[in-house]
Protein backbone atom coordinates (compact mmCIF):
# COMPACT_ATOMS: atom_id res chain seq x y z
CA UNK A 1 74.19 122.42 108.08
CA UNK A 2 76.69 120.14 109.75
CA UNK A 3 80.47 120.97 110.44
CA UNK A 4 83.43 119.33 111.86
CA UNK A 5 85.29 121.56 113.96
CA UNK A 6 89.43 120.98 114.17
CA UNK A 7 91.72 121.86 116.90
CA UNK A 8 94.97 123.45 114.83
CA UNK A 9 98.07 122.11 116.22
CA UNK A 10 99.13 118.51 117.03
CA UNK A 11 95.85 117.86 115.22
CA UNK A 12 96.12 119.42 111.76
CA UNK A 13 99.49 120.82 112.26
CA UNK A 14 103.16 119.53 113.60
CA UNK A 15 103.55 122.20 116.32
CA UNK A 16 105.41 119.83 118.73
CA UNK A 17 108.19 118.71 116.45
CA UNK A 18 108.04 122.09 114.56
CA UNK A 19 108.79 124.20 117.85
CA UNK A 20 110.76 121.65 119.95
CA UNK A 21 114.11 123.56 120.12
CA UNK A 22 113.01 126.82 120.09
CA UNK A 23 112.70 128.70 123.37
CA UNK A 24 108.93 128.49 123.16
CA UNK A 25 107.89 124.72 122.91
CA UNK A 26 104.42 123.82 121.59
CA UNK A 27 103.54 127.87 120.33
CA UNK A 28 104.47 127.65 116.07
CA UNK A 29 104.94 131.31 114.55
CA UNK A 30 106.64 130.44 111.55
CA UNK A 31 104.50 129.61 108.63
CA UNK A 32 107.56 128.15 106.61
CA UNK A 33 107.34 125.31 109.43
CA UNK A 34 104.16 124.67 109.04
CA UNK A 35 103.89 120.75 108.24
CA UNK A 36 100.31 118.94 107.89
CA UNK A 37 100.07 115.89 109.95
CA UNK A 38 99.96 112.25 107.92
CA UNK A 39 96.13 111.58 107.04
CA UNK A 40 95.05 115.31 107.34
CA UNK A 41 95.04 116.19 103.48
CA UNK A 42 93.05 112.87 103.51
CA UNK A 43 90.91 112.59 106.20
CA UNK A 44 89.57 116.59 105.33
CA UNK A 45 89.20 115.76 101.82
CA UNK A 46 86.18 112.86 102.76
CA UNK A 47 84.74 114.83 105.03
CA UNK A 48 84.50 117.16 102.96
CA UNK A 49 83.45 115.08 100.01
CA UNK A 50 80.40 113.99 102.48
CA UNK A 51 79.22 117.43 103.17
CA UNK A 52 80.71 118.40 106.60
CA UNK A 53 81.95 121.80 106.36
CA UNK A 54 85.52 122.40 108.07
CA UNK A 55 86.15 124.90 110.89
CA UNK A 56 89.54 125.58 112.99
CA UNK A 57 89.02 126.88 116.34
CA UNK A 58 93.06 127.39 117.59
CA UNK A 59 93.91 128.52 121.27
CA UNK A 60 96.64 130.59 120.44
CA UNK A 61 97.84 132.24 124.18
CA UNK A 62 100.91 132.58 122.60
CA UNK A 63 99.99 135.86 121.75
CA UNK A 64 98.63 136.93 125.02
CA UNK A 65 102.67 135.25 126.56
CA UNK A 66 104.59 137.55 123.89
CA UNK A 67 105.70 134.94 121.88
CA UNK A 68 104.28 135.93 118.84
CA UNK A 69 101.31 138.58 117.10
CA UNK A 70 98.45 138.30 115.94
CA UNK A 71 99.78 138.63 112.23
CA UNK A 72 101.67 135.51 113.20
CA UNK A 73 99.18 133.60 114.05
CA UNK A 74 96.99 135.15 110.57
CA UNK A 75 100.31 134.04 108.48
CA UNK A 76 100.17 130.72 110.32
CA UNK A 77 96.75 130.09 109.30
CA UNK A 78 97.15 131.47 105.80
CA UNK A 79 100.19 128.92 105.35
CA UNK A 80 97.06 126.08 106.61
CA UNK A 81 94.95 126.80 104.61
CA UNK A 82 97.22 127.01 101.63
CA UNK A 83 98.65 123.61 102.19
CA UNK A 84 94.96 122.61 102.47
CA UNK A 85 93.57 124.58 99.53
CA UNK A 86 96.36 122.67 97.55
CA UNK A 87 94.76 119.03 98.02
CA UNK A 88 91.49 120.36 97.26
CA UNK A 89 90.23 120.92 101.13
CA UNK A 90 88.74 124.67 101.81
CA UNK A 91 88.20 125.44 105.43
CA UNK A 92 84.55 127.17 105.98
CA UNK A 93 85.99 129.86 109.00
CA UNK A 94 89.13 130.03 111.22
CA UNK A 95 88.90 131.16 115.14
CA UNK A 96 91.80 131.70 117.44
CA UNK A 97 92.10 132.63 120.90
CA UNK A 98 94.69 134.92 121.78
CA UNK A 99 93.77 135.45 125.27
CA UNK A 100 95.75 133.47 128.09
CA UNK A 101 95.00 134.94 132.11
CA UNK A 102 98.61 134.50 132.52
CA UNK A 103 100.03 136.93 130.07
CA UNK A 104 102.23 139.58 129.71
CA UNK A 105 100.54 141.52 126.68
CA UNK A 106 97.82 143.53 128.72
CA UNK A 107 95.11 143.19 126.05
CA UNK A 108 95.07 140.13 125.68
CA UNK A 109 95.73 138.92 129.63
CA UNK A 110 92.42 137.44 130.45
CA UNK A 111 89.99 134.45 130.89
CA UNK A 112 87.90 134.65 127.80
CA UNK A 113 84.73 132.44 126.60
CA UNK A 114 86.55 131.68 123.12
CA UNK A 115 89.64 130.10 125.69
CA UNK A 116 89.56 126.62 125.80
CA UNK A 117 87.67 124.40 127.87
CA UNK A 118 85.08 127.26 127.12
CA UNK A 119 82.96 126.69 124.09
CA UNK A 120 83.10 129.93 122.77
CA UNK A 121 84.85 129.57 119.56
CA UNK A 122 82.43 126.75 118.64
CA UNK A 123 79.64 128.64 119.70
CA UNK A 124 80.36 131.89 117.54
CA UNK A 125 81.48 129.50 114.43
CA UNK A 126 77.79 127.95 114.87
CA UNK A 127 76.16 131.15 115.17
CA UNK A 128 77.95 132.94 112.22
CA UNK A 129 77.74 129.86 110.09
CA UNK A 130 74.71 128.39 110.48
CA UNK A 131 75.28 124.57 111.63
CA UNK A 132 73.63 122.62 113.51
CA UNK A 133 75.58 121.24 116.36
CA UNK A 134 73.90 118.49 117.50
CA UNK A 135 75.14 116.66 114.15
CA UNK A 136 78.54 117.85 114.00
CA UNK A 137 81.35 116.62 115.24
CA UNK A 138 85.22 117.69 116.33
CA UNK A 139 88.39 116.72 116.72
CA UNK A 140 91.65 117.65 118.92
CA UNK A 141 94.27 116.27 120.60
CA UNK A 142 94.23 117.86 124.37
CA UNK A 143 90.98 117.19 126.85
CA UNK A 144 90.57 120.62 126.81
CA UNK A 145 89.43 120.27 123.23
CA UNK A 146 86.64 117.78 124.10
CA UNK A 147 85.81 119.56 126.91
CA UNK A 148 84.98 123.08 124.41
CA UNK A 149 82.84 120.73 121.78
CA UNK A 150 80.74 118.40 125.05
CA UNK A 151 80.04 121.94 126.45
CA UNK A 152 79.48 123.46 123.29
CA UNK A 153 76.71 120.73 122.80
CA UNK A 154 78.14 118.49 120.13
CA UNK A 155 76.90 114.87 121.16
CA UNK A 156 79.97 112.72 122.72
CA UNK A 157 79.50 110.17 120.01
CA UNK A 158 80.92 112.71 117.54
CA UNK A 159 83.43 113.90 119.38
CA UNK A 160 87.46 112.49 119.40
CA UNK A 161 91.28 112.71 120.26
CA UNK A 162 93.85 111.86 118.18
CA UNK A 163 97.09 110.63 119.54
CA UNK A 164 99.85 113.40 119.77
CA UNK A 165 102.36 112.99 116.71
CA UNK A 166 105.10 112.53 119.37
CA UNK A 167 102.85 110.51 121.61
CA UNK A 168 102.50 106.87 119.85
CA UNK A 169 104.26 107.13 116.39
CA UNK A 170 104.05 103.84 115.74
CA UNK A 171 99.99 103.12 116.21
CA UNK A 172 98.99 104.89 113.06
CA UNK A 173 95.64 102.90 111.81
CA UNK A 174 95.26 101.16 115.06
CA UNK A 175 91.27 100.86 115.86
CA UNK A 176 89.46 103.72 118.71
CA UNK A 177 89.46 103.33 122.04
CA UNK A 178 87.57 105.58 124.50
CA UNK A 179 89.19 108.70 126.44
CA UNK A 180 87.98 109.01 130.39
CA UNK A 181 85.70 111.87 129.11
CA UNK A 182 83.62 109.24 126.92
CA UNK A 183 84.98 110.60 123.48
CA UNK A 184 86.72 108.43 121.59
CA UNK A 185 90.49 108.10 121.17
CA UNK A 186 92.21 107.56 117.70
CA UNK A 187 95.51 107.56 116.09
CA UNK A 188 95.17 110.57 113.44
CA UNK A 189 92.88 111.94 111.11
CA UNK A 190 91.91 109.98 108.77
CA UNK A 191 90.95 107.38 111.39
CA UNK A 192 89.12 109.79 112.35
CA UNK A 193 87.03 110.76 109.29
CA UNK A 194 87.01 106.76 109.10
CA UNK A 195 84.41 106.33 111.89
CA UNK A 196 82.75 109.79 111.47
CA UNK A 197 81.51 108.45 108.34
CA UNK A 198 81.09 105.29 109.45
CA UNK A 199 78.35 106.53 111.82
């Protein structure tokens, strides 16, 4: 079984714009903000449609920094997959991270294997899903995202970045280009699911 696994925010989600004048920048724990990203709804939905199932794996060291709970981050998700569920995309498992080694909530202060570059969350998915990683793919918008699915063992070819929604606004649809890890580099989403299925 193949999957396509999906970093959460700046990918999926607006977390930049969403949190940008709160007093915690870039961590979203308010599900009424949650906003998908142009070409998400889309781009899922063909995947999908072709057979990949869908899988979140979120760092969320928010949690481990005090900024939020665990519940947030469960009413976060559940206000994801809602949004999804309502353009006809189901998500096959969600995995988040709430570890962070510079923390100030002691259970959660730690290097973890589920932490990003680390392909634990990936790993676990695989294992408690069945797929077969050497024909999936993923998707993020940070190196560190890449990093989790090339050590994880997806093949480079399958892996990408999309363009941070504050990054390049304006180069929606604009062909890939490759990132200095080898992955390839794309403006959102559904460009994404564009040369996935292209392959």
């Amino acid at each position: 079984m193949r999957a396509v696994f999906l970093d959460r925010d700046d990918t999926l989600i607006d977390t930049r714009g969403a949190t940008a004048h709160t007093p915690h920048p870039g961590d979203l724990v308010d599900p009424s903000a949650v906003r998908l990203l142009p070409g998400v709804a889309q781009g899922l939905g063909r995947l999908q449609q072709a057979g990949y199932r869908l899988v979140v794996t979120t760092s969320q060291g928010g949690v481990a920094r005090g900024v939020g709970t665990l519940a947030d981050v469960e009413r976060v998700n559940d206000r994801l997959r809602g949004l999804l569920a309502e353009a006809g995309v189901r998500l096959a498992g969600v995995y988040a991270c709430p570890f962070h080694p510079r923390g100030v909530v002691p259970a959660f202060t730690a290097e973890h294997p589920w932490r990003k570059p680390g392909p634990g969350m990936i790993l676990t998915a695989a294992d408690e899903l069945g797929i077969d990683l050497r024909v999936s793919a993923a998707v993020g918008d940070m190196a560190r995202d890449a990093e989790a699915a090339l050590a994880a063992g997806i093949p480079p070819d399958r892996v990408c970045l999309v363009e941070s929604p504050k990054a390049q606004p304006a180069n929606t649809g604009a062909p890939a280009t490759r990132h200095p890890l080898g992955v390839c580099r794309v403006s959102d989403l559904s460009a994404f699911a564009d040369l996935l299925l292209m392959s």
